[in-house]
PDB file of N, CA and C in Angstrom:
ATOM      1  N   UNK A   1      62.950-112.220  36.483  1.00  0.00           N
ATOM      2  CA  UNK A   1      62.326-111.074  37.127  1.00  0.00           C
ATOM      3  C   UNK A   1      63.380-110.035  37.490  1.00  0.00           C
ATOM      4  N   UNK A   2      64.145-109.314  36.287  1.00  0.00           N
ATOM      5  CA  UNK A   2      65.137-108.250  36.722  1.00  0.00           C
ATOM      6  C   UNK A   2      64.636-106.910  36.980  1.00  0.00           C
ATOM      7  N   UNK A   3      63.434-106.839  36.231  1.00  0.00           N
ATOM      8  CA  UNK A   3      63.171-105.565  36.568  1.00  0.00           C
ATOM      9  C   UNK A   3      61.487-106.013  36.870  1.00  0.00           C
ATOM     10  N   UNK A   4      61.662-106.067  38.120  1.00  0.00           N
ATOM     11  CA  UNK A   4      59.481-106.446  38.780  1.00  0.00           C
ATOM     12  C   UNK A   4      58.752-104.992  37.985  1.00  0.00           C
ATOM     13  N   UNK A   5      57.679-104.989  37.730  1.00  0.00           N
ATOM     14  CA  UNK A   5      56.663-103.770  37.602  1.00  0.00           C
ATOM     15  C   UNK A   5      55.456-104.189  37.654  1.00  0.00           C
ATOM     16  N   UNK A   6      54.596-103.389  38.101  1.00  0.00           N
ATOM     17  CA  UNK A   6      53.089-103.111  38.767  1.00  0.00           C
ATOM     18  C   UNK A   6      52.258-104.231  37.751  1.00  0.00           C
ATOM     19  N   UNK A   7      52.488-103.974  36.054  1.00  0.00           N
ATOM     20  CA  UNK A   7      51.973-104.757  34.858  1.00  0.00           C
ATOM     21  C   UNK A   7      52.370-106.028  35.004  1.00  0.00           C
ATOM     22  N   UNK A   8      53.391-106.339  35.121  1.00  0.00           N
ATOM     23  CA  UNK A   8      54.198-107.917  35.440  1.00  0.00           C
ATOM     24  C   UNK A   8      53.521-108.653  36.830  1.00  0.00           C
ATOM     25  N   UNK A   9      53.033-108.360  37.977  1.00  0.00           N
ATOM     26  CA  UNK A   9      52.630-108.599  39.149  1.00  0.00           C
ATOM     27  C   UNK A   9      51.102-108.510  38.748  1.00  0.00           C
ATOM     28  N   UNK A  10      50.328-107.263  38.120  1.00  0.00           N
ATOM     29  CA  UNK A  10      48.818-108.331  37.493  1.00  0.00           C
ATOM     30  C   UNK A  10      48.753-109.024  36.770  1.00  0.00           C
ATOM     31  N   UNK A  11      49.655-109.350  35.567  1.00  0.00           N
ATOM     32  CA  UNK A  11      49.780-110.199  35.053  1.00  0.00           C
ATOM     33  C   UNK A  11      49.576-111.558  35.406  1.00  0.00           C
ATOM     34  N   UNK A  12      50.417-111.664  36.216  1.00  0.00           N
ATOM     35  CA  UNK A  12      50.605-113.339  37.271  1.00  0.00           C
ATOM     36  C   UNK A  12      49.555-113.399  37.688  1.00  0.00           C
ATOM     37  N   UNK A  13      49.134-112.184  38.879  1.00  0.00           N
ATOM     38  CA  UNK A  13      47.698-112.596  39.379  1.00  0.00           C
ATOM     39  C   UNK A  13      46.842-113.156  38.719  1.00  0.00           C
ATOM     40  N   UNK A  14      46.809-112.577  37.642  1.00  0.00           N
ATOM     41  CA  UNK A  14      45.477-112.404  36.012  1.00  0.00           C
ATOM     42  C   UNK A  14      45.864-114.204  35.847  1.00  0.00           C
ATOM     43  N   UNK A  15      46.561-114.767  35.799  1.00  0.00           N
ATOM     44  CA  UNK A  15      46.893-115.666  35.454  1.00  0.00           C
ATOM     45  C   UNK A  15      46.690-117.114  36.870  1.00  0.00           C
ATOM     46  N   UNK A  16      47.246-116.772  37.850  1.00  0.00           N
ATOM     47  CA  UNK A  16      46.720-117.465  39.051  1.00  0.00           C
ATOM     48  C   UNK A  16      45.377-117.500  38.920  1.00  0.00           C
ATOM     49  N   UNK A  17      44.496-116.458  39.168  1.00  0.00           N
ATOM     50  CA  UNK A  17      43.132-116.244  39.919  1.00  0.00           C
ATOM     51  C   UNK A  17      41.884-116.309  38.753  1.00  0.00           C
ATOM     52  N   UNK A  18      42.219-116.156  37.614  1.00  0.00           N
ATOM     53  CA  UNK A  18      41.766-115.825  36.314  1.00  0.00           C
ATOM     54  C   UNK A  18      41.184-113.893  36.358  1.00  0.00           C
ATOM     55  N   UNK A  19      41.057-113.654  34.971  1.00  0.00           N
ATOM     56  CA  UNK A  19      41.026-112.010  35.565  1.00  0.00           C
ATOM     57  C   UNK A  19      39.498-111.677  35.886  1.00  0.00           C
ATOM     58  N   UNK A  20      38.670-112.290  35.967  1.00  0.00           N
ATOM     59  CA  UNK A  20      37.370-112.227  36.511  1.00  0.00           C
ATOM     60  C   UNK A  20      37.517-111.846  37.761  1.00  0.00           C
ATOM     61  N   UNK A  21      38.058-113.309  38.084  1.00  0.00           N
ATOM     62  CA  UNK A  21      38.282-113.212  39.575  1.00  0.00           C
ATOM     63  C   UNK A  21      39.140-112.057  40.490  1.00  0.00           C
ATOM     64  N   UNK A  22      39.873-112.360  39.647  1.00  0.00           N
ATOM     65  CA  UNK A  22      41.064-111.102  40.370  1.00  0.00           C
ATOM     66  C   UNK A  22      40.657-109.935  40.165  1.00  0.00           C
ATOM     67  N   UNK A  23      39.910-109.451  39.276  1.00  0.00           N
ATOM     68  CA  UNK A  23      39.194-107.758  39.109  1.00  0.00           C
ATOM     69  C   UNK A  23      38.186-108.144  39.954  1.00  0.00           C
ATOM     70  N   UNK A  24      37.058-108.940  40.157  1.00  0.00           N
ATOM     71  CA  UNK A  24      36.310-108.931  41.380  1.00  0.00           C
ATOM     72  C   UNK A  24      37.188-108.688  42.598  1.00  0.00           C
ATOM     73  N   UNK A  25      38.120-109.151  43.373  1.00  0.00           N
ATOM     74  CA  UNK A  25      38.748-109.767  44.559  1.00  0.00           C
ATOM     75  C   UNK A  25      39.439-107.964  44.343  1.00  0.00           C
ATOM     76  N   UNK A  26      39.838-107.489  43.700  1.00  0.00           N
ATOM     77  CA  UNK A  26      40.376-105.872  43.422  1.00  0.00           C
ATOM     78  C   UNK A  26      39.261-105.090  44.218  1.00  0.00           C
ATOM     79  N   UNK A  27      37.792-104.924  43.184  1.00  0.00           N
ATOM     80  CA  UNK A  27      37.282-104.273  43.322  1.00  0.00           C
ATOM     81  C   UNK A  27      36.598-104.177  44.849  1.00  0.00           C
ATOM     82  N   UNK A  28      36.173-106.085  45.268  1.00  0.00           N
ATOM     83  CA  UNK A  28      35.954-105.843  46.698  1.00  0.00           C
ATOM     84  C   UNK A  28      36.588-104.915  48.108  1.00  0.00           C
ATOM     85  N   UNK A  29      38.148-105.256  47.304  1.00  0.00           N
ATOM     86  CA  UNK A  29      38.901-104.536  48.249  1.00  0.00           C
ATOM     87  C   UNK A  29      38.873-103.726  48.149  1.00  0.00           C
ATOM     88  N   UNK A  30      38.733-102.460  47.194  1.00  0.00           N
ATOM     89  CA  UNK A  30      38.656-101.156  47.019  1.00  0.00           C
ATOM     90  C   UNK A  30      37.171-100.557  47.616  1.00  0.00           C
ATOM     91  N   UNK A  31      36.087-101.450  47.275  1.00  0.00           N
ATOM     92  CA  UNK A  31      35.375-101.370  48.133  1.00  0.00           C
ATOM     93  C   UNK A  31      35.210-100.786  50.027  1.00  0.00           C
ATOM     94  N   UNK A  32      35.305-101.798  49.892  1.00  0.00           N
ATOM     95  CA  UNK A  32      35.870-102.371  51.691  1.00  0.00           C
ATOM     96  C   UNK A  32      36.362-101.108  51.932  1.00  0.00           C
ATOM     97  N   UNK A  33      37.911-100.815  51.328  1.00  0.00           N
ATOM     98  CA  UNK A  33      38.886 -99.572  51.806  1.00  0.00           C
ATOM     99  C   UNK A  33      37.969 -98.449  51.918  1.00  0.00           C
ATOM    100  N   UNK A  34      37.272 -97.745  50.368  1.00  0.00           N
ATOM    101  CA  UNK A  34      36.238 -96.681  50.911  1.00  0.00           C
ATOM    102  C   UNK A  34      35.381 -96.581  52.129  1.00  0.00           C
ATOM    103  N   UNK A  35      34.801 -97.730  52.179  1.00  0.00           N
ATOM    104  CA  UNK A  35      33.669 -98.153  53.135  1.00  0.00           C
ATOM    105  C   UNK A  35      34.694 -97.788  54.491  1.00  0.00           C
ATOM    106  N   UNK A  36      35.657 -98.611  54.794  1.00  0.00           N
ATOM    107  CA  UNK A  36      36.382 -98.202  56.324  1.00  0.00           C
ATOM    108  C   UNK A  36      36.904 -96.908  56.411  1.00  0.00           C
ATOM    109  N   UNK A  37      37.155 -96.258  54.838  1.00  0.00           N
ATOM    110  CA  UNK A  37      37.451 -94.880  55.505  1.00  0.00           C
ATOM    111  C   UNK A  37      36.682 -93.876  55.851  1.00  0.00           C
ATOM    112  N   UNK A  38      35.451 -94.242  55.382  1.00  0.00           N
ATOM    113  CA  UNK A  38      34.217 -93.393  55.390  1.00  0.00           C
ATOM    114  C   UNK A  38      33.577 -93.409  57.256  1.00  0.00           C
ATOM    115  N   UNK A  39      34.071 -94.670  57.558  1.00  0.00           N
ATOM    116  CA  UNK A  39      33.364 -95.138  58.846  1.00  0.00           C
ATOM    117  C   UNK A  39      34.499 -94.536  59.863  1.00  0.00           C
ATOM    118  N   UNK A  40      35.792 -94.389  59.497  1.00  0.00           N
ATOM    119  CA  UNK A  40      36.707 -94.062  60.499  1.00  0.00           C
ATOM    120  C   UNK A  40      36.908 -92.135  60.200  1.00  0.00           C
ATOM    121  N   UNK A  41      36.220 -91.513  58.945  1.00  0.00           N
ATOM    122  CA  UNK A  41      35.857 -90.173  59.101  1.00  0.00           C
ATOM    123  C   UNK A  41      34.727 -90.017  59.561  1.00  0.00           C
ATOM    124  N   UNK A  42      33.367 -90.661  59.673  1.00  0.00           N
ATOM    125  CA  UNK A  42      32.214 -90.645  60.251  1.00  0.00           C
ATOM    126  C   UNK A  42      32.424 -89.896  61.562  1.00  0.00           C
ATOM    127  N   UNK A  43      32.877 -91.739  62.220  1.00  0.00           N
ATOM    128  CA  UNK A  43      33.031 -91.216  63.717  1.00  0.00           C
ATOM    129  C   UNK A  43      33.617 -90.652  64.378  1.00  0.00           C
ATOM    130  N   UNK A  44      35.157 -90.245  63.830  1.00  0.00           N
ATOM    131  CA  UNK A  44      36.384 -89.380  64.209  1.00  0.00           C
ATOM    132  C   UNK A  44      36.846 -90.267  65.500  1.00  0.00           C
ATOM    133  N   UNK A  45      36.444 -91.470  65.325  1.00  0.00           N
ATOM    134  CA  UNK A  45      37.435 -92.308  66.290  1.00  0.00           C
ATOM    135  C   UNK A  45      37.533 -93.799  66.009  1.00  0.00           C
ATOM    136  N   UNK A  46      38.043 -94.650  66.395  1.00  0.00           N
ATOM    137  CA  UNK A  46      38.051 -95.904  66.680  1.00  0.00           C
ATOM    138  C   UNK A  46      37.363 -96.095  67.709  1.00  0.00           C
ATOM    139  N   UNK A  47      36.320 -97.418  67.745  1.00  0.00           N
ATOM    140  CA  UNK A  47      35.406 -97.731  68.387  1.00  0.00           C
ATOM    141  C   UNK A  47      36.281 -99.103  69.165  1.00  0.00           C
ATOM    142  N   UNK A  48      36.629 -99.363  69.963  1.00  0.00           N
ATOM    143  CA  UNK A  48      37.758-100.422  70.670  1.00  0.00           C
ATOM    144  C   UNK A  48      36.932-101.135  71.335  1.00  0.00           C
ATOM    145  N   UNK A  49      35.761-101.400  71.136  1.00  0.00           N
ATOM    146  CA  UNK A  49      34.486-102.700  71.594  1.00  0.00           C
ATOM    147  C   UNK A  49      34.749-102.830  70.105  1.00  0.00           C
ATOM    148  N   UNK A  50      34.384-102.303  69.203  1.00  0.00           N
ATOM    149  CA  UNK A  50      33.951-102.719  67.837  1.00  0.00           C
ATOM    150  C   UNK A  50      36.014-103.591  67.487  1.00  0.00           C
ATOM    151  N   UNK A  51      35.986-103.033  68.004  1.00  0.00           N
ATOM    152  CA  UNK A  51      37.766-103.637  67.181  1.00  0.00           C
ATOM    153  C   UNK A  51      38.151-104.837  67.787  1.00  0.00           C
ATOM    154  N   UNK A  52      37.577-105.016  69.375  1.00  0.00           N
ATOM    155  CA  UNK A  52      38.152-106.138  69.379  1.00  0.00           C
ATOM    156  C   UNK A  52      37.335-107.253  68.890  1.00  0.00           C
ATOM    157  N   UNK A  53      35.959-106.782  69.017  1.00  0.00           N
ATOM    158  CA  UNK A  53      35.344-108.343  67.685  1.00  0.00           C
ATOM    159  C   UNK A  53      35.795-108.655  66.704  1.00  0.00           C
ATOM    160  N   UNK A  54      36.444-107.489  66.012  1.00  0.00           N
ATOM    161  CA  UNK A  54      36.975-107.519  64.784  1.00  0.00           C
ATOM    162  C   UNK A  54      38.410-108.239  64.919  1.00  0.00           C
ATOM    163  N   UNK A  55      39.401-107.868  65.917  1.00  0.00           N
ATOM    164  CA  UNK A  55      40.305-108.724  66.257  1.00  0.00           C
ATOM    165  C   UNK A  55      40.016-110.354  66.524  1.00  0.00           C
ATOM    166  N   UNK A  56      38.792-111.024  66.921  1.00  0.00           N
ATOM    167  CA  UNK A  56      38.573-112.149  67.701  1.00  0.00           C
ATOM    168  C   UNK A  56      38.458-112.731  65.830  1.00  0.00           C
ATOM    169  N   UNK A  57      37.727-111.659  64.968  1.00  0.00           N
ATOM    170  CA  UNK A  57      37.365-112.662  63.556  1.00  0.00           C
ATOM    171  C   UNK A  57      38.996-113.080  62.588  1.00  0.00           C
ATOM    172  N   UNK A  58      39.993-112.312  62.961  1.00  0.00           N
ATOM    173  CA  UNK A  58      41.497-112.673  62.573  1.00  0.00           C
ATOM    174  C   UNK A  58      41.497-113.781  62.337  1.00  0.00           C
ATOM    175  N   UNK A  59      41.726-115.065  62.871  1.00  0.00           N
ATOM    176  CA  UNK A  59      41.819-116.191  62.896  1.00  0.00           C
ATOM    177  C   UNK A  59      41.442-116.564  61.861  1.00  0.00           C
ATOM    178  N   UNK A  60      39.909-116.679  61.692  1.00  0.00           N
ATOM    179  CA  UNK A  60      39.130-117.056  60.717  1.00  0.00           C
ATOM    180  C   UNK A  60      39.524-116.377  59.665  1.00  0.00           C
ATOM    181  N   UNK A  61      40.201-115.136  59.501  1.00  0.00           N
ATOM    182  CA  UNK A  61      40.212-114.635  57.858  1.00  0.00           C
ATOM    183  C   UNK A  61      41.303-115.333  57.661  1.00  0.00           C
ATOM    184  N   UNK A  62      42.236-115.646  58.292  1.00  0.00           N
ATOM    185  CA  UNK A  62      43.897-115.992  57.691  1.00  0.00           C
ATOM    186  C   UNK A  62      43.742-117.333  57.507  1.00  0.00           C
ATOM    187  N   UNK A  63      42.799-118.240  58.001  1.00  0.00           N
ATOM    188  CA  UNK A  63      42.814-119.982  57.601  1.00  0.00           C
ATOM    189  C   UNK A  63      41.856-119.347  56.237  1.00  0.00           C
ATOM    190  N   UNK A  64      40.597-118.644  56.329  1.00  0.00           N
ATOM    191  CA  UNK A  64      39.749-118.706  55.102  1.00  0.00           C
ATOM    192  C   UNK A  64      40.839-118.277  54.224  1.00  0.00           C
ATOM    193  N   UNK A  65      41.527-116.943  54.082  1.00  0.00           N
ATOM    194  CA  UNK A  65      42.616-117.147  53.124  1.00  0.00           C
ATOM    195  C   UNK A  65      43.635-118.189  52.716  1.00  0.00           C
ATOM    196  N   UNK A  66      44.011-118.760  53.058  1.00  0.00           N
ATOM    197  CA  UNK A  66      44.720-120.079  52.802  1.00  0.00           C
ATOM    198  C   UNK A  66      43.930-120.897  52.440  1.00  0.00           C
ATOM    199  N   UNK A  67      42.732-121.128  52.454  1.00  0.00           N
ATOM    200  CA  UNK A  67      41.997-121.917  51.933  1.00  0.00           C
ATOM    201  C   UNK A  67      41.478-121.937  50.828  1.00  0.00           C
ATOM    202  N   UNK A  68      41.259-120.919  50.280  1.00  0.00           N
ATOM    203  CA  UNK A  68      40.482-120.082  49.198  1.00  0.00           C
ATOM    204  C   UNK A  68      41.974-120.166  48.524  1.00  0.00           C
ATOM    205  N   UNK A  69      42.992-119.641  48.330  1.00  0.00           N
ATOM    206  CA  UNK A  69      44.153-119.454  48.030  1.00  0.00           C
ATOM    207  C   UNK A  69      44.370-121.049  47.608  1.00  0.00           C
ATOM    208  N   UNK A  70      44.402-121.973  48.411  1.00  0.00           N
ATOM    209  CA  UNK A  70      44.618-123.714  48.068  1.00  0.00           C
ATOM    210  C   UNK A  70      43.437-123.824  46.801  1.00  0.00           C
ATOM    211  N   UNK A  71      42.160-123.851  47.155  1.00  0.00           N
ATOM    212  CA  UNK A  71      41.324-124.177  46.281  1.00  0.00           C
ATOM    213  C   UNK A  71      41.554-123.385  44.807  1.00  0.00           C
ATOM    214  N   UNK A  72      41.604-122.054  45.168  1.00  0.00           N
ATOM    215  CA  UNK A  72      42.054-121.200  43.455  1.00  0.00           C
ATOM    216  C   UNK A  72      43.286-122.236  42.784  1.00  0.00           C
ATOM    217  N   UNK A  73      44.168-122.649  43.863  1.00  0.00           N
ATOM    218  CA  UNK A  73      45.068-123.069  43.087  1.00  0.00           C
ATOM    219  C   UNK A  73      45.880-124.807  42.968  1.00  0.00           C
ATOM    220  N   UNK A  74      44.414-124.895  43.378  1.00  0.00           N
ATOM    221  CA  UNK A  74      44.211-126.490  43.237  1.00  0.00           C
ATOM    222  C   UNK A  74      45.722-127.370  44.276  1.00  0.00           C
ATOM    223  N   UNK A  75      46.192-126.504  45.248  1.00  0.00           N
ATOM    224  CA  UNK A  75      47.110-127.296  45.888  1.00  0.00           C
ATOM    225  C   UNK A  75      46.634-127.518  47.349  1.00  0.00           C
ATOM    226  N   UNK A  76      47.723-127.699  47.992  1.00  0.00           N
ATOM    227  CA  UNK A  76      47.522-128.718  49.620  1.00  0.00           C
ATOM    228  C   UNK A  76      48.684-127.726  49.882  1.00  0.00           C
ATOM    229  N   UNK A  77      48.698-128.765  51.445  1.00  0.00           N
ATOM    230  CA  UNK A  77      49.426-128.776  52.675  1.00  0.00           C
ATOM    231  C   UNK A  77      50.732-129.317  52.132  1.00  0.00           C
ATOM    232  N   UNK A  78      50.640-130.753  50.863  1.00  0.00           N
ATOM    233  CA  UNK A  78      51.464-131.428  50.815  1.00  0.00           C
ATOM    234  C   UNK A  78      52.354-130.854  49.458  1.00  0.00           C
ATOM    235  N   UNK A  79      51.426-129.680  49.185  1.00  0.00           N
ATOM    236  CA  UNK A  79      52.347-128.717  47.946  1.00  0.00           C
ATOM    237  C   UNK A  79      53.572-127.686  48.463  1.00  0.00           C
ATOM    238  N   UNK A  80      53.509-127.571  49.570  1.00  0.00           N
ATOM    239  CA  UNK A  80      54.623-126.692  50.351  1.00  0.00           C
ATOM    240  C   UNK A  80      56.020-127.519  50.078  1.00  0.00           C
ATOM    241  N   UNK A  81      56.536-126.270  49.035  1.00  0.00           N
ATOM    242  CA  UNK A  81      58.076-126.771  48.638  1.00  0.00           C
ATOM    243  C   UNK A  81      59.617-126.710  49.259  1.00  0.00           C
ATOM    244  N   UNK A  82      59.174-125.462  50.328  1.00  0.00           N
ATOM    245  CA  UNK A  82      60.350-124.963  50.761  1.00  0.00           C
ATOM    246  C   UNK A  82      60.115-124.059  51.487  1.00  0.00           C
ATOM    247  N   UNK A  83      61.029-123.062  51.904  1.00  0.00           N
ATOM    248  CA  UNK A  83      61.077-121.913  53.134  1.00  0.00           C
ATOM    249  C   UNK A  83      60.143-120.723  52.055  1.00  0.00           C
ATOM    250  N   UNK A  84      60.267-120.230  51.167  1.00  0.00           N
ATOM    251  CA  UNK A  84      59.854-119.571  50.548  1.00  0.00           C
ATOM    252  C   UNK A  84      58.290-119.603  49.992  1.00  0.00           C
ATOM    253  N   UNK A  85      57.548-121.250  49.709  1.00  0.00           N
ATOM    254  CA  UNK A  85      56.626-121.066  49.435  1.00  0.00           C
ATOM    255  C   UNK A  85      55.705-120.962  51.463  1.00  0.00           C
ATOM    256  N   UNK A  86      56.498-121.114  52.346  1.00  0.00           N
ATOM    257  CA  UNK A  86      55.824-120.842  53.422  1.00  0.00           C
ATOM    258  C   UNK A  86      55.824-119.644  54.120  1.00  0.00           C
ATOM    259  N   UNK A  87      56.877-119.130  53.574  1.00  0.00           N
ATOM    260  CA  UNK A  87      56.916-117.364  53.835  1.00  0.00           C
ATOM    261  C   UNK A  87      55.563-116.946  53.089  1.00  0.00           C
ATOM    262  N   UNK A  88      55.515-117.566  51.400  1.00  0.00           N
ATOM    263  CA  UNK A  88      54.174-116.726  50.905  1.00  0.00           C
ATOM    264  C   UNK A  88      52.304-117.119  51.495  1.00  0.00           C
ATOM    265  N   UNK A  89      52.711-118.330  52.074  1.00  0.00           N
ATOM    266  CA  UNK A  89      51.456-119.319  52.786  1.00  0.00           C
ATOM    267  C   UNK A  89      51.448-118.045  53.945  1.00  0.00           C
ATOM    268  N   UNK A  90      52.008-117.844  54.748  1.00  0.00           N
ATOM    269  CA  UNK A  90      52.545-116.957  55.940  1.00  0.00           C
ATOM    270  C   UNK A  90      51.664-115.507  55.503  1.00  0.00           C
ATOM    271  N   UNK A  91      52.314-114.963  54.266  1.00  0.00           N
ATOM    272  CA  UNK A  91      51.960-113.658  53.550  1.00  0.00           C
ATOM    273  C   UNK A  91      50.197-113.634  53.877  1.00  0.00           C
ATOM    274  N   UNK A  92      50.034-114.393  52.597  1.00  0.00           N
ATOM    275  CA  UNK A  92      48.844-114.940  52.798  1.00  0.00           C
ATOM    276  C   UNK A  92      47.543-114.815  53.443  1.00  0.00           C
ATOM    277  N   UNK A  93      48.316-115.529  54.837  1.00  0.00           N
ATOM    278  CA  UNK A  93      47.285-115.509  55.994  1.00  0.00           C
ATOM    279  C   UNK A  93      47.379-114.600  56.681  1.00  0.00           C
ATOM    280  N   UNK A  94      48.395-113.599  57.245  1.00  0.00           N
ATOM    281  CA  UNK A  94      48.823-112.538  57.478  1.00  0.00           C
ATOM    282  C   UNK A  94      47.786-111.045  56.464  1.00  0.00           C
ATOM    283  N   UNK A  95      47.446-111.393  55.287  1.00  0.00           N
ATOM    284  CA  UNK A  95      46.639-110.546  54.751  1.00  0.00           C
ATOM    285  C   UNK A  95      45.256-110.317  54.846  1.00  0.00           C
ATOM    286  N   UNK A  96      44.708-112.007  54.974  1.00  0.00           N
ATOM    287  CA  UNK A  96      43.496-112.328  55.012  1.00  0.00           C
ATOM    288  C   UNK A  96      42.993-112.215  56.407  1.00  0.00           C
ATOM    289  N   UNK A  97      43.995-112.190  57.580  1.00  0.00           N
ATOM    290  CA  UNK A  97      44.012-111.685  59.048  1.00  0.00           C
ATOM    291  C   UNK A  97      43.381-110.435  58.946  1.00  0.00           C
ATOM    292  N   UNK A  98      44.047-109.229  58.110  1.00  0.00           N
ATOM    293  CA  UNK A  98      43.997-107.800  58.240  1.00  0.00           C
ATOM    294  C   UNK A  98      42.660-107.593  57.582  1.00  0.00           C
ATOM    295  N   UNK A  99      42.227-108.478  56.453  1.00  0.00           N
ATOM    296  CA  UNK A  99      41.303-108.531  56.296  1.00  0.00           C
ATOM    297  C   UNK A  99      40.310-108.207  56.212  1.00  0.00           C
ATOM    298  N   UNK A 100      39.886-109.691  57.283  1.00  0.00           N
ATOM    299  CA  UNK A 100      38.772-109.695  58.090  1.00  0.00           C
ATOM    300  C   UNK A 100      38.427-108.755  59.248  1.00  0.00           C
ATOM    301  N   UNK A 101      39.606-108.816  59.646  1.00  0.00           N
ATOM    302  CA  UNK A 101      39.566-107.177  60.995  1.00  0.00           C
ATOM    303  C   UNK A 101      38.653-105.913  60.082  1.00  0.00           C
ATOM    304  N   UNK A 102      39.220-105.512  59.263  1.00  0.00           N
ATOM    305  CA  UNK A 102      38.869-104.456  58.276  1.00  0.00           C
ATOM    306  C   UNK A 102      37.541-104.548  57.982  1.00  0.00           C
ATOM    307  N   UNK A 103      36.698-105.666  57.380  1.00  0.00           N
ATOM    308  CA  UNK A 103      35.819-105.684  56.864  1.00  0.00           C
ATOM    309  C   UNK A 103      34.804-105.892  58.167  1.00  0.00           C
ATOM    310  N   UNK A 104      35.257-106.952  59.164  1.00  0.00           N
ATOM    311  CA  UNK A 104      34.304-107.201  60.570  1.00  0.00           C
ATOM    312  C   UNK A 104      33.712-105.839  61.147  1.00  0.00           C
ATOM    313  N   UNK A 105      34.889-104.931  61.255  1.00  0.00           N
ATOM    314  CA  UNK A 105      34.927-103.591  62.047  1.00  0.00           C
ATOM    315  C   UNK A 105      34.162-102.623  61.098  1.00  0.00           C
ATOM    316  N   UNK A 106      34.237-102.499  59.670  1.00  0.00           N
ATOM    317  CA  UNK A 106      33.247-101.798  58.746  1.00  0.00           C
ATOM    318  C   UNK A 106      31.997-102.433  58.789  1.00  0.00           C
ATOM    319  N   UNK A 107      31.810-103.263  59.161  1.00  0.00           N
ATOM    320  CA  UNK A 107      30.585-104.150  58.678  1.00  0.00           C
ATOM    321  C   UNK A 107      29.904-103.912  60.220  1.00  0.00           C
ATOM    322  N   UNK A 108      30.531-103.627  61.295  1.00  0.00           N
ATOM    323  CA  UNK A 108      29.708-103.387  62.696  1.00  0.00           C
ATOM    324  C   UNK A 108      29.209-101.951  62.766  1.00  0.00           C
ATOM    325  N   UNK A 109      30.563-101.140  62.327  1.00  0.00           N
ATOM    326  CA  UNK A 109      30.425 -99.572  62.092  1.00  0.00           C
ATOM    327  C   UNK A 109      29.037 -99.145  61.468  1.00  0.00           C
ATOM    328  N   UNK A 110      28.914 -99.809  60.046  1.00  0.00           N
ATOM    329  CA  UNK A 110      27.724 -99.566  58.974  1.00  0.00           C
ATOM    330  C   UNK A 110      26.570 -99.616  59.817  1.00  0.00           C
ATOM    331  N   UNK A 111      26.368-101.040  60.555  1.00  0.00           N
ATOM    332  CA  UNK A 111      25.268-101.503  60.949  1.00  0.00           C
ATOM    333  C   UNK A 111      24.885-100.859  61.891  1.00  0.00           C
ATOM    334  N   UNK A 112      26.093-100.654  63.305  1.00  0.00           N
ATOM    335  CA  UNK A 112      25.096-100.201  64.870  1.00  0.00           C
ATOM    336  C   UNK A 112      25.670 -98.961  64.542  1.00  0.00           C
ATOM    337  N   UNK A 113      26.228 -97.956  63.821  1.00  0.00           N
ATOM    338  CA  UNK A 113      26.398 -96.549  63.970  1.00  0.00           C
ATOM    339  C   UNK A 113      27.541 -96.444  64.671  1.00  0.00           C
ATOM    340  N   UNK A 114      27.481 -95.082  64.845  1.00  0.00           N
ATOM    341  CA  UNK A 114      28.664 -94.738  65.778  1.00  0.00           C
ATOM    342  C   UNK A 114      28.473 -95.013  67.456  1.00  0.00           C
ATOM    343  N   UNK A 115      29.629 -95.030  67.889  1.00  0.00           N
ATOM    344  CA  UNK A 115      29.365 -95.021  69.499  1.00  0.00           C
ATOM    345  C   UNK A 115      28.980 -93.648  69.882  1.00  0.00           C
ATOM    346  N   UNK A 116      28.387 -93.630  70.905  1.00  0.00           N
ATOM    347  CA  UNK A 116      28.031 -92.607  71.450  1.00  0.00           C
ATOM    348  C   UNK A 116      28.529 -92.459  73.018  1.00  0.00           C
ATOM    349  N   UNK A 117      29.179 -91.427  73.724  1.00  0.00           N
ATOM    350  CA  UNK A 117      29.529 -91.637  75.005  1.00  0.00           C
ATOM    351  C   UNK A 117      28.270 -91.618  75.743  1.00  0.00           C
ATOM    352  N   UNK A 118      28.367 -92.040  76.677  1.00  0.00           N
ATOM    353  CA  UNK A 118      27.101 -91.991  78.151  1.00  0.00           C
ATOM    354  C   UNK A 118      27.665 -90.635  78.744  1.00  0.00           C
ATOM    355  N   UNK A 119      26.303 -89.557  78.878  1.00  0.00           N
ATOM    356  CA  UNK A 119      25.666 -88.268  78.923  1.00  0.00           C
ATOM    357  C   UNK A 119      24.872 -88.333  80.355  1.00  0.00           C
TER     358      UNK A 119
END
């Protein structure tokens, strides 16, 4: 890997996840991203009731990522080789954290609307 590029990094994915999967798991996210930016130009604010539910669902996205991540790739707990494959276990769950915040907080936004102040 002397010279990494954007083609070389889907590649692997394409190859981990199969490319079904991984162009689904793309497109969701691109999804998602429109959807939260649409909801955070909607309301012209952050809703901080809505965020911290979305903070409380963290947990749950970063084990469901590691989990989903084990099952795609048919390993364990007892496949952890070294400092490096636990930095990427770490990565990982750290992503699937941000996640779920992202999608919890779009997914409350969509549903109850915007906040409204008390008038």
């Amino acid at each position: 890997m002397e010279n990494p590029s954007l083609g070389m990094f889907i590649a692997v994915f394409e190859e981990v996840f199969g490319k079904t999967l991984f162009w689904a798991m793309v497109a969701a996210a691109a999804i998602v991203t429109v959807l939260y930016l649409y909801v955070l130009i909607r309301d012209r604010s952050v809703s901080w009731r809505k965020f911290l539910l979305a903070q409380v669902s963290m947990p749950f996205g970063a084990v469901l990522a590691v989990v989903f991540l084990w099952n795609v790739t048919h390993s364990g707990f007892g496949d952890i080789g070294g400092p490096v494959d636990l930095l990427v276990l770490l990565g990982v769950a750290a992503i699937g954290a941000i996640g779920a915040a992202i999608l919890v907080y779009t997914i409350q936004s969509l549903i109850q609307g915007p906040d409204r102040p008390p008038q």
